[in-house]
Protein backbone atom coordinates (compact mmCIF):
# COMPACT_ATOMS: atom_id res chain seq x y z
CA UNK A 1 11.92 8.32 -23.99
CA UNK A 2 12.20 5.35 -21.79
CA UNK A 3 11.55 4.79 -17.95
CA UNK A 4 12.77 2.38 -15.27
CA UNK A 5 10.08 1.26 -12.51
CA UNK A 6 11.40 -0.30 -9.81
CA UNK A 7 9.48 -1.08 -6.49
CA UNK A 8 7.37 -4.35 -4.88
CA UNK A 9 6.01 -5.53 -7.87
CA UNK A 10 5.29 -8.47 -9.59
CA UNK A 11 5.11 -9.96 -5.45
CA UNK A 12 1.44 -10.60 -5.73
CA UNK A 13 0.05 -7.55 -3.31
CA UNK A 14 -2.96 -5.79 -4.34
CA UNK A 15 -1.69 -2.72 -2.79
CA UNK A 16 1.42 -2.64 -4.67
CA UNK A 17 -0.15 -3.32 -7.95
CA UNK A 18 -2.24 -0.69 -7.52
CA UNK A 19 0.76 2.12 -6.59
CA UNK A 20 2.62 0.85 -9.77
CA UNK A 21 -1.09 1.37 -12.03
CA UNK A 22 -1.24 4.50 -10.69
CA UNK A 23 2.28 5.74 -11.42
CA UNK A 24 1.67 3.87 -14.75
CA UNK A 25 -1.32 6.20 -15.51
CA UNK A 26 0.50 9.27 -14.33
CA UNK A 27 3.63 9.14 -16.63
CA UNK A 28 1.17 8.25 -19.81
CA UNK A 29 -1.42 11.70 -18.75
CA UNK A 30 2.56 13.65 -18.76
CA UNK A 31 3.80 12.02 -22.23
CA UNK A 32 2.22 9.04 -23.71
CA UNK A 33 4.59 8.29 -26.06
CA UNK A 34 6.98 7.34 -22.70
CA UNK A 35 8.00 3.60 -22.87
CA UNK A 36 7.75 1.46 -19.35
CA UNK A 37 10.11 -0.91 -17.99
CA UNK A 38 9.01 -2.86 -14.56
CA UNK A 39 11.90 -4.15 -12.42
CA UNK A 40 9.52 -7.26 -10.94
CA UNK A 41 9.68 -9.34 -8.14
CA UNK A 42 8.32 -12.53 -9.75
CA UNK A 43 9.08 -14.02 -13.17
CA UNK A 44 5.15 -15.11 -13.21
CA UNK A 45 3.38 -13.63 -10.73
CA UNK A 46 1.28 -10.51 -12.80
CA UNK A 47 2.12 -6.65 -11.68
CA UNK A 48 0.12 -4.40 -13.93
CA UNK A 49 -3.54 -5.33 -15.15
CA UNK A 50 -3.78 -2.27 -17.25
CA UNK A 51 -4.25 -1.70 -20.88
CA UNK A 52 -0.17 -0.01 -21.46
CA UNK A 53 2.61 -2.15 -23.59
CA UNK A 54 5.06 -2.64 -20.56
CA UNK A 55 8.11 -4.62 -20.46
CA UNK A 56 9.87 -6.17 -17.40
CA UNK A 57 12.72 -7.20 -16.19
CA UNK A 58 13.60 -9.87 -13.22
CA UNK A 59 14.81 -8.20 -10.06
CA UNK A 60 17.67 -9.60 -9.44
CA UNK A 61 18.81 -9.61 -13.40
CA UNK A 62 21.43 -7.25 -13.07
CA UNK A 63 22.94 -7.44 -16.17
CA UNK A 64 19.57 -6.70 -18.29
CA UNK A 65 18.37 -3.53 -15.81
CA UNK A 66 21.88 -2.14 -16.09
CA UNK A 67 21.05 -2.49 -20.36
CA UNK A 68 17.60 -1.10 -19.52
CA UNK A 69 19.37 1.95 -17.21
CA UNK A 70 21.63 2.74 -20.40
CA UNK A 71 18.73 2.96 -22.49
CA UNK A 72 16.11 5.21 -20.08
CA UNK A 73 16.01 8.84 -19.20
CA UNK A 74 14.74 8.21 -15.96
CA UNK A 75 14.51 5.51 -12.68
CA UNK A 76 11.35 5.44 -10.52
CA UNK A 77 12.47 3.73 -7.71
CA UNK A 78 8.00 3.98 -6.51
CA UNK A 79 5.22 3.25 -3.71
CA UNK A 80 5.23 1.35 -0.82
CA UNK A 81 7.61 0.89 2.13
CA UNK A 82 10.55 0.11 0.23
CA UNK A 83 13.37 1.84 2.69
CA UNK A 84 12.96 -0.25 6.02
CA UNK A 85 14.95 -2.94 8.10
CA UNK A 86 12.66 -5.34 8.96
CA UNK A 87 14.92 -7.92 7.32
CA UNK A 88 18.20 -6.18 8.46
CA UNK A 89 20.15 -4.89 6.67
CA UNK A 90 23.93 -6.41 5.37
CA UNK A 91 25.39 -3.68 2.91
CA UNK A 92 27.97 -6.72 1.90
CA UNK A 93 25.23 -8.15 0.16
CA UNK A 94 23.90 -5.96 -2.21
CA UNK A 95 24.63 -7.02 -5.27
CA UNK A 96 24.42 -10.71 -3.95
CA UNK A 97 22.54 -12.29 -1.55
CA UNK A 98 19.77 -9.43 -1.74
CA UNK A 99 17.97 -10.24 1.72
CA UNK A 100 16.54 -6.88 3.18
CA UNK A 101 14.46 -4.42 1.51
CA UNK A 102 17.10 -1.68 1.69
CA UNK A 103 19.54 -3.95 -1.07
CA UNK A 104 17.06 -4.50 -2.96
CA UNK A 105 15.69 -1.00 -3.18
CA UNK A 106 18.99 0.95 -3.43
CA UNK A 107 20.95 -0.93 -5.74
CA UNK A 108 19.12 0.21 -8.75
CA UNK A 109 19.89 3.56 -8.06
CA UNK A 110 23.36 3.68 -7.26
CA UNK A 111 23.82 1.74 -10.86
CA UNK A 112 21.58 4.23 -12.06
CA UNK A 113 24.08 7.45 -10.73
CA UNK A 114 26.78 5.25 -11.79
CA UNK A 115 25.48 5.36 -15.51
CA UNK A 116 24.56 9.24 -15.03
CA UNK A 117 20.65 8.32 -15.06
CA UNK A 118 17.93 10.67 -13.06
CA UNK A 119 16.24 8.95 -9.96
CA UNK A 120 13.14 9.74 -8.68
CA UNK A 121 11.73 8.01 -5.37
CA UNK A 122 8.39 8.71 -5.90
CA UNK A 123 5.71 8.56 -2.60
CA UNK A 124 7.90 5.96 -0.51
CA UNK A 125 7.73 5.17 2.35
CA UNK A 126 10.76 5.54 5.07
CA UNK A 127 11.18 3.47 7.87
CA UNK A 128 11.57 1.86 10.44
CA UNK A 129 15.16 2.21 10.77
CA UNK A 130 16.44 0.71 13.36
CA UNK A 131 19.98 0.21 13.02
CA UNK A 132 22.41 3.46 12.93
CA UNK A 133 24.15 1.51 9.05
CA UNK A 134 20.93 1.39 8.06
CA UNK A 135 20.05 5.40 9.08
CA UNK A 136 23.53 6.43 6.98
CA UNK A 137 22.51 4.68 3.82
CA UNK A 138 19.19 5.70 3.57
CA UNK A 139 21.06 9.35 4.23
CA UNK A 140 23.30 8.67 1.47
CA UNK A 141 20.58 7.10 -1.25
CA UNK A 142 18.25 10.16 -0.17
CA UNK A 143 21.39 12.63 -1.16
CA UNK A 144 21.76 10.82 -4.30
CA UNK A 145 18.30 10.56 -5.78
CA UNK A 146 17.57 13.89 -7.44
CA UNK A 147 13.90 14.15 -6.22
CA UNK A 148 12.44 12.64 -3.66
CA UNK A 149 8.49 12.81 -2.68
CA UNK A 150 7.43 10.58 0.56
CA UNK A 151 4.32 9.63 1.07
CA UNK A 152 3.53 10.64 5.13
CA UNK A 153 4.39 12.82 7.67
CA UNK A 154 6.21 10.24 8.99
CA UNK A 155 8.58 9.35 6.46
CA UNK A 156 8.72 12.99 5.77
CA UNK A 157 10.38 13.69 9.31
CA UNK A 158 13.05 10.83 9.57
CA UNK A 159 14.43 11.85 6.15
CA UNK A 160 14.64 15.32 7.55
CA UNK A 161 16.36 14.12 10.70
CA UNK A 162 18.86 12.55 8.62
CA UNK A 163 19.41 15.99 6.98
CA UNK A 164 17.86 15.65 4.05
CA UNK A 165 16.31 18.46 2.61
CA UNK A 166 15.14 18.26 -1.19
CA UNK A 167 12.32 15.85 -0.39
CA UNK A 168 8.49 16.84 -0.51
CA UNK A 169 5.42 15.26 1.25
CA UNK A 170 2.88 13.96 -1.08
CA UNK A 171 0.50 11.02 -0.70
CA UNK A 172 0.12 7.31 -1.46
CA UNK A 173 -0.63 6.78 -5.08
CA UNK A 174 -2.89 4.20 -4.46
CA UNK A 175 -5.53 6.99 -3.30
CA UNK A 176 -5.85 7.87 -7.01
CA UNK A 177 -6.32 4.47 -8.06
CA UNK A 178 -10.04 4.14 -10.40
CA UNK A 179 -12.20 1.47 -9.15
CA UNK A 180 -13.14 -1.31 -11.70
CA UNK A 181 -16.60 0.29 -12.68
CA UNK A 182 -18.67 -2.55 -11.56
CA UNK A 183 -18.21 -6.03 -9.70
CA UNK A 184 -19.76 -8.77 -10.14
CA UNK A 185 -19.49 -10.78 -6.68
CA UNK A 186 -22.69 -12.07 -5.80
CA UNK A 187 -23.92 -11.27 -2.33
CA UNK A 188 -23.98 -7.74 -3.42
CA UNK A 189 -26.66 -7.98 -5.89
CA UNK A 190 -29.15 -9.31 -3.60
CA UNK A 191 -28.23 -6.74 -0.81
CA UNK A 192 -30.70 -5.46 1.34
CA UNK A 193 -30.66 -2.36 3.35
CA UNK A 194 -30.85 -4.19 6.76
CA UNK A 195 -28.03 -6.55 6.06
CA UNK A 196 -24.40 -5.05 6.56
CA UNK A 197 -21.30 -6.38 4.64
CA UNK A 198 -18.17 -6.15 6.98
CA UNK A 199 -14.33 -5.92 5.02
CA UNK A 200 -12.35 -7.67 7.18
CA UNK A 201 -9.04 -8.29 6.24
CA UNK A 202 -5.74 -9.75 8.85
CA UNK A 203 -2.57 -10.26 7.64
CA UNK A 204 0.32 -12.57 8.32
CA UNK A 205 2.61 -10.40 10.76
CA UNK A 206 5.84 -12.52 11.71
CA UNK A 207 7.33 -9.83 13.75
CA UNK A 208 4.84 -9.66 16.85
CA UNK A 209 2.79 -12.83 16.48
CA UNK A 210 1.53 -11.70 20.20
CA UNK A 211 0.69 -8.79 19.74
CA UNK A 212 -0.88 -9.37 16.14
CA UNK A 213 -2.56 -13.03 17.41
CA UNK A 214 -4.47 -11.09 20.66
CA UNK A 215 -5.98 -8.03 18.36
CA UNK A 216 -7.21 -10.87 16.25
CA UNK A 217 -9.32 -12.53 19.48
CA UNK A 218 -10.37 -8.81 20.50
CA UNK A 219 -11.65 -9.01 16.84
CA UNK A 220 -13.25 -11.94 16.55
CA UNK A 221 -14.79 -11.86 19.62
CA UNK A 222 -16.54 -8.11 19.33
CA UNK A 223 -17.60 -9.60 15.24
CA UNK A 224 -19.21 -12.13 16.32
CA UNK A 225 -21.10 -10.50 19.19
CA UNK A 226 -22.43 -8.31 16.63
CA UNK A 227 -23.55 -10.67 14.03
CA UNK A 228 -26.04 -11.64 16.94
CA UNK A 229 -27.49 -8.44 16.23
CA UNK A 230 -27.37 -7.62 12.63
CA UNK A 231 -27.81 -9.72 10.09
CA UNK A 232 -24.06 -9.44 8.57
CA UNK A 233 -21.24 -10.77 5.99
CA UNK A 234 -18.22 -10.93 6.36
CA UNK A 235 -16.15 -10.35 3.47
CA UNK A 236 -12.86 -11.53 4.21
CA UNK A 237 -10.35 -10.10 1.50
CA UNK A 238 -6.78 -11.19 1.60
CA UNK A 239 -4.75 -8.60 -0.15
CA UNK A 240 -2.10 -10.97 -1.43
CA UNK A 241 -1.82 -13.56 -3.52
CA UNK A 242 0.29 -15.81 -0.84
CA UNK A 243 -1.10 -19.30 -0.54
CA UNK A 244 -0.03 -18.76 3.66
CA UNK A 245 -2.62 -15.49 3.49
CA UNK A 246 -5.47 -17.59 1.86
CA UNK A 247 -5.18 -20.08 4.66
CA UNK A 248 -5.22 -17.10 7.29
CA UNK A 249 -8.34 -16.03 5.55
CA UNK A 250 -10.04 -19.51 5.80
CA UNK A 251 -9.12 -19.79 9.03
CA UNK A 252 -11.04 -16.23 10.12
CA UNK A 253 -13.63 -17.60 8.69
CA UNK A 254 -13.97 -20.64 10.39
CA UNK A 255 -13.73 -18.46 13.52
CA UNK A 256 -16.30 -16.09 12.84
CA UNK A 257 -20.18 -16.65 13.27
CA UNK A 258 -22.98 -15.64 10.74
CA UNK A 259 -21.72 -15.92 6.75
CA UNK A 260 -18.82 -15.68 5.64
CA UNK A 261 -17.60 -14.50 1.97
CA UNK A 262 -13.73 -15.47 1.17
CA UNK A 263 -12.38 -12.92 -1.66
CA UNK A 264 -8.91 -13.87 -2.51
CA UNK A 265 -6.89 -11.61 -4.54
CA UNK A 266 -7.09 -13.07 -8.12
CA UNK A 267 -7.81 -9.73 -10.09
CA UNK A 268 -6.79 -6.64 -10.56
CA UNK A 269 -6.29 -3.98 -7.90
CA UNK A 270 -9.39 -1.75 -9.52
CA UNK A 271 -11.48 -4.58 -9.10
CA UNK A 272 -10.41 -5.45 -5.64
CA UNK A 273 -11.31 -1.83 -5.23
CA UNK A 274 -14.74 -2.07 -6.94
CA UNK A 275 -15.48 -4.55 -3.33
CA UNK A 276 -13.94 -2.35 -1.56
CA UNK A 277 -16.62 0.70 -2.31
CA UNK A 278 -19.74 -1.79 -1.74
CA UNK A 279 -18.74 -2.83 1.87
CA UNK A 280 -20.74 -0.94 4.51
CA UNK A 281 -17.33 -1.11 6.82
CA UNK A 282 -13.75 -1.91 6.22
CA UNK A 283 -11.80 -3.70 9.48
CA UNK A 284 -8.27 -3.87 8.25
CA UNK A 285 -4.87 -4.21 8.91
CA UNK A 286 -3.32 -4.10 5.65
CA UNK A 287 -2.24 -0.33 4.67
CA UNK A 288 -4.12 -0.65 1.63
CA UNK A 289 -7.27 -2.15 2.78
CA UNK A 290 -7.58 1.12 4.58
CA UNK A 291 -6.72 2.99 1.61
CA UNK A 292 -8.44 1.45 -0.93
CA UNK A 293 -12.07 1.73 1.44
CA UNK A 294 -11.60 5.22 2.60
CA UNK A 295 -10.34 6.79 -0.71
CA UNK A 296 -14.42 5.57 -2.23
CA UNK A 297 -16.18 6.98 1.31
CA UNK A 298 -16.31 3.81 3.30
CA UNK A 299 -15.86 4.03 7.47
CA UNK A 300 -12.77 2.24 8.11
CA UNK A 301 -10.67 1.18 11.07
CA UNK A 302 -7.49 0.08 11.18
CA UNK A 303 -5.12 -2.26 13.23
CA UNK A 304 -2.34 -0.91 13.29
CA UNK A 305 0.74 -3.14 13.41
CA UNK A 306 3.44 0.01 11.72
CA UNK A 307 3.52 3.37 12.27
CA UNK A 308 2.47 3.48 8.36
CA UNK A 309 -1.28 2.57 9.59
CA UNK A 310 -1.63 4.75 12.13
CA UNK A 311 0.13 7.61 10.43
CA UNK A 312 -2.66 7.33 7.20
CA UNK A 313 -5.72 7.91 10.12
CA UNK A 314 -3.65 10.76 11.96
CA UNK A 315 -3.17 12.35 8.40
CA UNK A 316 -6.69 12.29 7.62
CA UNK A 317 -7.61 13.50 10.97
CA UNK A 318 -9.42 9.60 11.35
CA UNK A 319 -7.03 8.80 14.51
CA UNK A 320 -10.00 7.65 16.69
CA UNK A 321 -10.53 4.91 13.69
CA UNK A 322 -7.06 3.44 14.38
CA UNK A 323 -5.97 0.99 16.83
CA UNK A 324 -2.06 -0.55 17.87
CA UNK A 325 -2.32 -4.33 17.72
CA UNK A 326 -0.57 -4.16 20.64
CA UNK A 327 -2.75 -2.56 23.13
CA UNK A 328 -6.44 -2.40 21.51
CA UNK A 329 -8.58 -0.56 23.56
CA UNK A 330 -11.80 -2.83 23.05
CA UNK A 331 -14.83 -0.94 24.27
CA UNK A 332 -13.75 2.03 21.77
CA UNK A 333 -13.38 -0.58 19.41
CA UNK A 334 -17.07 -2.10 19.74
CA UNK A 335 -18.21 1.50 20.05
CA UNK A 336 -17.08 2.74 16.52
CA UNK A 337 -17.58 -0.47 14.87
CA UNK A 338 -21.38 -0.08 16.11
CA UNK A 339 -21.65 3.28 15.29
CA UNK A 340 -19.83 3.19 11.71
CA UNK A 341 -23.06 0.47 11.20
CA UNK A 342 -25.61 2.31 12.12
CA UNK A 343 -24.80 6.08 11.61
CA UNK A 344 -22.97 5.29 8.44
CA UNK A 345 -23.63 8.75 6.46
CA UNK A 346 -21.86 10.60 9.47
CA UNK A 347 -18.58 8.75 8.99
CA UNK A 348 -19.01 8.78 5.07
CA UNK A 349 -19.08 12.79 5.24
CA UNK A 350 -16.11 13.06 7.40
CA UNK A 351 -14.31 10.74 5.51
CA UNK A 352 -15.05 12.00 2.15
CA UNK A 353 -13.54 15.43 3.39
CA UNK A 354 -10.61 14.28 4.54
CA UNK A 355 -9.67 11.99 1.44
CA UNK A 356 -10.45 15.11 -0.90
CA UNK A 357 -7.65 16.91 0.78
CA UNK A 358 -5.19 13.61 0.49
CA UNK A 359 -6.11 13.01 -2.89
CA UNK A 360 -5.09 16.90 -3.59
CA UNK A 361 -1.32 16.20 -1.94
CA UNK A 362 -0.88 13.55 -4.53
CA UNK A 363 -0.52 15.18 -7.05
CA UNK A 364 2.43 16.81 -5.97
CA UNK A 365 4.00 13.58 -7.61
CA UNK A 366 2.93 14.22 -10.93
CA UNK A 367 4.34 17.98 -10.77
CA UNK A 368 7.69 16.61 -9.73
CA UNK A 369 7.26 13.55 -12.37
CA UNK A 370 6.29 16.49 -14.88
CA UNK A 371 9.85 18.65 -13.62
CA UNK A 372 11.93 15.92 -14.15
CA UNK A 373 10.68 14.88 -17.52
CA UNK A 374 10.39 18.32 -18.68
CA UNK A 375 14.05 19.39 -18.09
CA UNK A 376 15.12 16.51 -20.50
């Protein structure tokens, strides 16, 4: 039995690599025998770092994925915020000029009901929508695909106000991901218990440079009050593999007083992980930054620049952890970020609890995975 993958990968984003490990790992623990196909982004940019035989297959190929459609039981279409309209959205252009993640996304599957093949979209995320074109074809791909699990409350609720009805909340798959069982960067062998290592990771955000360019000064300036205090690193992880997100990392640096450790994404996501769990605090505003931290125990707090950040804290009942980008409330800020420092067990509990019963909803995708499989 063969099975489609399609999703953000191949693009060079840790958190996307690790969603498509993760759904890797799941189909193998249902039926190992199952042969993979990857729909990638990039013809050389690596998407899966794990031990499986997959193939792939360029993204915009479309006569080899309609071959490889023929030829599998089942499309994933898998992880992420695939259904949005950041880029607009131009339904002229969808087997074209594939600008907009909603063409890219959806094209897949209607070949794929075209050629009589099951879809699953498997923990996506929905939204934002802004445009009403863009609200009827995400109706009409949701009443297409035959199951659909989302990965938030969020996306959960905007299919169901488009009247959808077969979909079921589950989590990010990313919360499953193993970390790499050791790592090897060196500032954390000669830790001491007095010195704190900060995650700090800021991303490239095009579509409110204000917004995103004052929580960054808020930042910088409460980080570098407190390295006055502590004695502090700063390990500033990037998340992507984008030469223009390296530079934003070097940059932070240069900003920020007291060291300084750049980690650029140049491994696998269970290694990125593996830093992840040795931080003493994660400051993020990548999704998965968040993620990857609070799913091994570490305080986190995130800037939220989509609903999709905020919406992870308020699911894991963390919302005083989160911040909007747009209005950051800085003495709250400075408070937690003090307290997650120096009261670190307290946060590690709460967090712990919460992830547990995350970590739980996910599997909901491997029961549905394990339905659709089964009935073929």
């Amino acid at each position: 039995m063969k099975v489609l993958i399609h999703g953000f990968y191949g693009a060079g984003n840790a958190g996307d690599d690790a969603i498509l490990h993760s759904i890797i790992r799941t189909l193998k623990q249902v039926d190992h025998q199952i042969e993979i196909v990857v729909i990638a982004w990039s013809k050389n940019i690596k998407a899966y770092y794990g031990d499986e035989k997959i193939d792939y297959i360029y993204g915009l190929n479309f006569k080899r994925i309609t071959q490889a459609l023929k030829e599998s039981a089942l499309l994933i279409v898998g992880g992420g915020g695939l259904f949005q309209d950041y880029n607009t959205f131009a339904p002229e252009n969808l087997f074209s000029d594939q600008k907009g993640a909603l063409n890219y996304y959806s094209a897949p599957i209607i070949l794929a009901k075209m050629l009589n093949v099951k879809t699953m979209l498997y923990a996506v995320g929905i939204g934002p929508l802004a445009s009403e074109e863009s609200k009827r074809a995400m109706k009409w791909i949701g009443e297409i695909a035959d199951e659909i699990t989302v990965r938030d409350t969020t996306s959960f609720q905007l299919l169901t106000s488009l009247g959808i009805t077969k979909h079921q909340l589950s989590a990010d798959p990313a919360i499953i991901l193993p970390a790499a069982r050791s790592t090897s960067v060196a500032p954390f062998v000669k830790r001491t218990p007095s010195h704190k290592y900060i995650g700090l990771n800021l991303r490239q955000w095009s579509y409110d440079r204000k917004s995103a360019k004052q929580a960054e000064y808020q930042l910088i300036s409460i980080l570098n009050h407190l390295s006055k205090r502590y004695e502090v690193t700063f390990v500033i992880m990037t998340f992507n593999k984008l030469p223009s997100e390296l530079e934003k990392a070097r940059t932070l640096a240069q900003r920020l007083k007291g060291d300084s450790l750049i980690l650029p994404y140049d491994g696998s996501p269970a290694e990125y992980k593996a830093v992840c769990k040795r931080v003493d605090l994660m400051i993020a505003m990548r999704l998965h930054a968040s993620i990857f931290a609070l799913s091994e125990g570490v305080p986190s707090i995130g800037l939220s620049y989509d609903d999709k950040v905020s919406g992870l804290y308020q699911e894991l009942d963390l919302k005083p952890y989160c911040f909007p980008i747009e209005k950051i409330d800085v003495s709250s800020l400075r408070m937690i970020i003090e307290d997650c420092l120096t009261n670190p067990q307290n946060h590690r509990q709460l967090i712990q609890d919460n992830v547990t019963a995350l970590q739980e909803r996910e599997r909901i995708n491997q029961t549905v995975l394990m339905k659709m499989l089964g009935g073929m």
